[in-house]
C-alpha atoms as a PDB file:
ATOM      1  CA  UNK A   1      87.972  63.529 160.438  1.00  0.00           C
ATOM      2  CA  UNK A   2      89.384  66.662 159.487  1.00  0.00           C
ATOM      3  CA  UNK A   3      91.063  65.431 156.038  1.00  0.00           C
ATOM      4  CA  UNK A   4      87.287  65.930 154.702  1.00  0.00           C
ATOM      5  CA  UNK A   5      83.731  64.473 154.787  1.00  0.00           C
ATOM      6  CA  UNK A   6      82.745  65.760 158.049  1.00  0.00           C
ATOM      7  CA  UNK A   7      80.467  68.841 158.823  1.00  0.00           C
ATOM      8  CA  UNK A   8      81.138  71.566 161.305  1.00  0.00           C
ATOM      9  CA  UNK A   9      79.698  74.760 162.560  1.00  0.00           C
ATOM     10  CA  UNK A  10      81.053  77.720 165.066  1.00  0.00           C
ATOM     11  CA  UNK A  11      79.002  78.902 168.799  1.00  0.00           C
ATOM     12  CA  UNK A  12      81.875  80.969 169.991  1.00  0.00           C
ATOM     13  CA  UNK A  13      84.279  79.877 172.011  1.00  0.00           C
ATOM     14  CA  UNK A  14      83.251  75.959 170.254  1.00  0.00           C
ATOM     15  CA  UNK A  15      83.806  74.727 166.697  1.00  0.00           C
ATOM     16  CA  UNK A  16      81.895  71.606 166.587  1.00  0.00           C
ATOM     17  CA  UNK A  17      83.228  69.548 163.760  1.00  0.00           C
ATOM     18  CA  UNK A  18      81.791  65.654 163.531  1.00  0.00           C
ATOM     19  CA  UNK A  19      81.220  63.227 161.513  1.00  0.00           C
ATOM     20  CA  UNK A  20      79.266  59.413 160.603  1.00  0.00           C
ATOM     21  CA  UNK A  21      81.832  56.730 161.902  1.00  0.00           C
ATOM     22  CA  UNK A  22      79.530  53.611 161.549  1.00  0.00           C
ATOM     23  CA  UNK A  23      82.214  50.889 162.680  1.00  0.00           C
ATOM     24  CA  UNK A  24      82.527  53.043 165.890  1.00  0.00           C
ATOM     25  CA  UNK A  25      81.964  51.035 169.461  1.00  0.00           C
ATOM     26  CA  UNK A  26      79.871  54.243 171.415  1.00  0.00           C
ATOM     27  CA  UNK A  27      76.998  56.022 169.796  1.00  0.00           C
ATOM     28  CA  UNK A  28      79.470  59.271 170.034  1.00  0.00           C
ATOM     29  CA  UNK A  29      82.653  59.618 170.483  1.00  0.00           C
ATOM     30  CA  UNK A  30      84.074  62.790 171.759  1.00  0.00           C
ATOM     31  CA  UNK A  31      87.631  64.749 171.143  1.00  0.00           C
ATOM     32  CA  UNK A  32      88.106  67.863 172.933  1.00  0.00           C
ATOM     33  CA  UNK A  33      91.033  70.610 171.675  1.00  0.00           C
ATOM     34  CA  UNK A  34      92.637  73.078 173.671  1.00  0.00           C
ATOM     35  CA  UNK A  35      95.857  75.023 171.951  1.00  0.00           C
ATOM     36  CA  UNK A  36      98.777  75.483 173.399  1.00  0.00           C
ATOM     37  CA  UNK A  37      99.300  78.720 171.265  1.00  0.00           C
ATOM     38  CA  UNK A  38      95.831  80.309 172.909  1.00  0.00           C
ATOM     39  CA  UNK A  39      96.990  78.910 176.549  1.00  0.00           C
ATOM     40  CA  UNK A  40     100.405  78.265 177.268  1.00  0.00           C
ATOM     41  CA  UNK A  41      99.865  77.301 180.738  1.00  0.00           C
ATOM     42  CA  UNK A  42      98.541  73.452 180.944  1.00  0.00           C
ATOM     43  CA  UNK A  43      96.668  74.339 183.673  1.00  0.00           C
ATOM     44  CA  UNK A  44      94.345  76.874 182.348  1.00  0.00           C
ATOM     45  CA  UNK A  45      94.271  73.940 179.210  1.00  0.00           C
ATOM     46  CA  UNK A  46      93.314  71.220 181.312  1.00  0.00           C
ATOM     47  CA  UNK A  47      90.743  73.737 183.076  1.00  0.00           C
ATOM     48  CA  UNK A  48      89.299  74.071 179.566  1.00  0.00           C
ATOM     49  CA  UNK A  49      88.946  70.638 178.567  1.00  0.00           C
ATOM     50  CA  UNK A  50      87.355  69.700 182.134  1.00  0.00           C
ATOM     51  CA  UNK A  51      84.449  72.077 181.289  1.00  0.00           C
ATOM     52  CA  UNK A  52      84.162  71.221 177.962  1.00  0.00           C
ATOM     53  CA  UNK A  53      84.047  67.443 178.993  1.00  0.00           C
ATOM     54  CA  UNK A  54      81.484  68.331 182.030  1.00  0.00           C
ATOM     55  CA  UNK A  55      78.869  69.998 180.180  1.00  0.00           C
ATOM     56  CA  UNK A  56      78.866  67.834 177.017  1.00  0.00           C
ATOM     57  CA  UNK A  57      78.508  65.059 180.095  1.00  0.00           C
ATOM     58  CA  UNK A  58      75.667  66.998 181.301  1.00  0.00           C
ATOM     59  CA  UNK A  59      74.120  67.160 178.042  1.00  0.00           C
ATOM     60  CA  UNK A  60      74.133  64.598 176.110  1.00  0.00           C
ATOM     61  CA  UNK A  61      71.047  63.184 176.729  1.00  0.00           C
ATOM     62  CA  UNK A  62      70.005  65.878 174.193  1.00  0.00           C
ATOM     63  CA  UNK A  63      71.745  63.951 171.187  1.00  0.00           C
ATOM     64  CA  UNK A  64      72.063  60.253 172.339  1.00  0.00           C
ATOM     65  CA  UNK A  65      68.414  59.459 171.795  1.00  0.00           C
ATOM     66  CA  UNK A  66      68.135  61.015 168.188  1.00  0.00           C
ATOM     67  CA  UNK A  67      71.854  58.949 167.152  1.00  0.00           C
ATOM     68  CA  UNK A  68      69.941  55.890 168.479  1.00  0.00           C
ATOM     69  CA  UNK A  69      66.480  56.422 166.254  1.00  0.00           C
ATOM     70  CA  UNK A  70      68.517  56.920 163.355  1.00  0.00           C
ATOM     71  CA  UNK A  71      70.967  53.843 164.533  1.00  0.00           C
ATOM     72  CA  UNK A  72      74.179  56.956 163.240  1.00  0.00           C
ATOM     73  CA  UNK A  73      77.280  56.784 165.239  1.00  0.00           C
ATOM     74  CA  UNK A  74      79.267  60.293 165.837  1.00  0.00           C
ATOM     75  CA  UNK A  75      82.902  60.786 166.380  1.00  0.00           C
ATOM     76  CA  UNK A  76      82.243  64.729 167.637  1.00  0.00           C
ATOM     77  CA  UNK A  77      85.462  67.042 167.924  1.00  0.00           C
ATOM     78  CA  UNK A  78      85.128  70.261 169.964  1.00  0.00           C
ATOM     79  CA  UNK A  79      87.554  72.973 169.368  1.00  0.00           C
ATOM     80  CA  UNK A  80      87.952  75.843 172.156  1.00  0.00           C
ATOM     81  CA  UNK A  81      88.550  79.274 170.210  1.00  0.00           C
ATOM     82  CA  UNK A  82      88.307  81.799 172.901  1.00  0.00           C
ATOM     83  CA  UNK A  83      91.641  83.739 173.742  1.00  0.00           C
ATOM     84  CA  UNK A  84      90.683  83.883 177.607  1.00  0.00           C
ATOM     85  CA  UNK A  85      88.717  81.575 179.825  1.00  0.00           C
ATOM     86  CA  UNK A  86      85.356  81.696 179.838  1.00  0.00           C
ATOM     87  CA  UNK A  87      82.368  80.853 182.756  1.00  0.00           C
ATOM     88  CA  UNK A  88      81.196  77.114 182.631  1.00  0.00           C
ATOM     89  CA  UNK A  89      77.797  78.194 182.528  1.00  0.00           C
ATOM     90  CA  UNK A  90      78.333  80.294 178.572  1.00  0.00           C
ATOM     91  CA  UNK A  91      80.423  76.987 177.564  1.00  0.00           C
ATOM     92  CA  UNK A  92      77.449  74.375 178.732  1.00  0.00           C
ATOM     93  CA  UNK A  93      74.401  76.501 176.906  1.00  0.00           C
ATOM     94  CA  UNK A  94      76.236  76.671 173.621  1.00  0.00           C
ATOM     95  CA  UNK A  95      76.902  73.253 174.436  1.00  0.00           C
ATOM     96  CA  UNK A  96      72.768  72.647 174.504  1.00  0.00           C
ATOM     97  CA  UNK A  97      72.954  74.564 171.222  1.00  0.00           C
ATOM     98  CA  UNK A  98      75.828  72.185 169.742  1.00  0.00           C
ATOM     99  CA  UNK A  99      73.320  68.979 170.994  1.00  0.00           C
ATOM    100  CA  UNK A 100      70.396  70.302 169.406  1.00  0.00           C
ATOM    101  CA  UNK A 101      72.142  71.519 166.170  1.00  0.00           C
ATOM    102  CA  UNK A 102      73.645  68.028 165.842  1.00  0.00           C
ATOM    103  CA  UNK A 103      71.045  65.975 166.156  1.00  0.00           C
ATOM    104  CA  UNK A 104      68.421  67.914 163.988  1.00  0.00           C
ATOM    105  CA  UNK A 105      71.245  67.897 160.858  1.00  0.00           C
ATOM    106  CA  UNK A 106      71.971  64.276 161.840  1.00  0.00           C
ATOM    107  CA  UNK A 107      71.714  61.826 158.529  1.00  0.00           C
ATOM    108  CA  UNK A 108      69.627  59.215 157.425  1.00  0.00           C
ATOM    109  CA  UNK A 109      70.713  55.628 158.245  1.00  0.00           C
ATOM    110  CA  UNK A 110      71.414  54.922 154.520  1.00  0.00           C
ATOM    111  CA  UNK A 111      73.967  58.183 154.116  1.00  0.00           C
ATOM    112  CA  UNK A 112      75.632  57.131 157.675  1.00  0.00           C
ATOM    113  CA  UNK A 113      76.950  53.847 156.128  1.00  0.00           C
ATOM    114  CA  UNK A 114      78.168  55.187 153.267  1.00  0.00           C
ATOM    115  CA  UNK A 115      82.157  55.872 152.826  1.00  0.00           C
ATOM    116  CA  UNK A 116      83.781  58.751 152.550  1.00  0.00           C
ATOM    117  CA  UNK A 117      85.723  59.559 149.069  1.00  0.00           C
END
């Protein structure tokens, strides 16, 4: 996913990186990246990830129906880039941003099934 083929953007404190998988099982399967370098305490990592998880949870119904029009399947990385935490509220409205941004740049079935060099 990262080696190459896979398209990604920045909505600070996310970098959304994701790419066509079409063997997958889901419609969209989800990673979510907290470093230990930013937060050296697990806690305040695991804090991150549950907010990250919660709001993509809450908002996924913004992306699931355009992946299943366009039959795509998504493996979807989220990166946290902030130094300090952040409210869930700023995290789930750039998550509505990710959503939308996805699934309007999402590919036609025919470039989905293709492999990547």
């Amino acid at each position: 996913m990262f080696a190459g083929g896979s398209r990604s953007f920045s909505l600070f404190p996310l970098r959304v990186v994701y790419l066509p998988v079409p063997n997958l099982e889901a419609q969209a399967a989800i990673l979510v990246s907290v470093s230990k370098r930013r937060f050296k305490r697990a806690v305040k990592r695991n804090r991150v990830k549950r907010q990250i998880r919660e709001a993509y949870r809450l908002n996924k119904h913004l992306l699931l129906p355009a992946l299943a029009e366009k039959s795509c399947r998504l493996a979807i990385a989220f990166i946290y880039l902030a130094d300090e935490l952040v409210e869930s509220s700023l995290i789930e409205e750039r998550m509505k941003t990710a959503m939308n941004r996805i699934a309007e740049r999402l590919p036609d079935t025919e470039d989905a099934q293709k492999p990547v060099p």
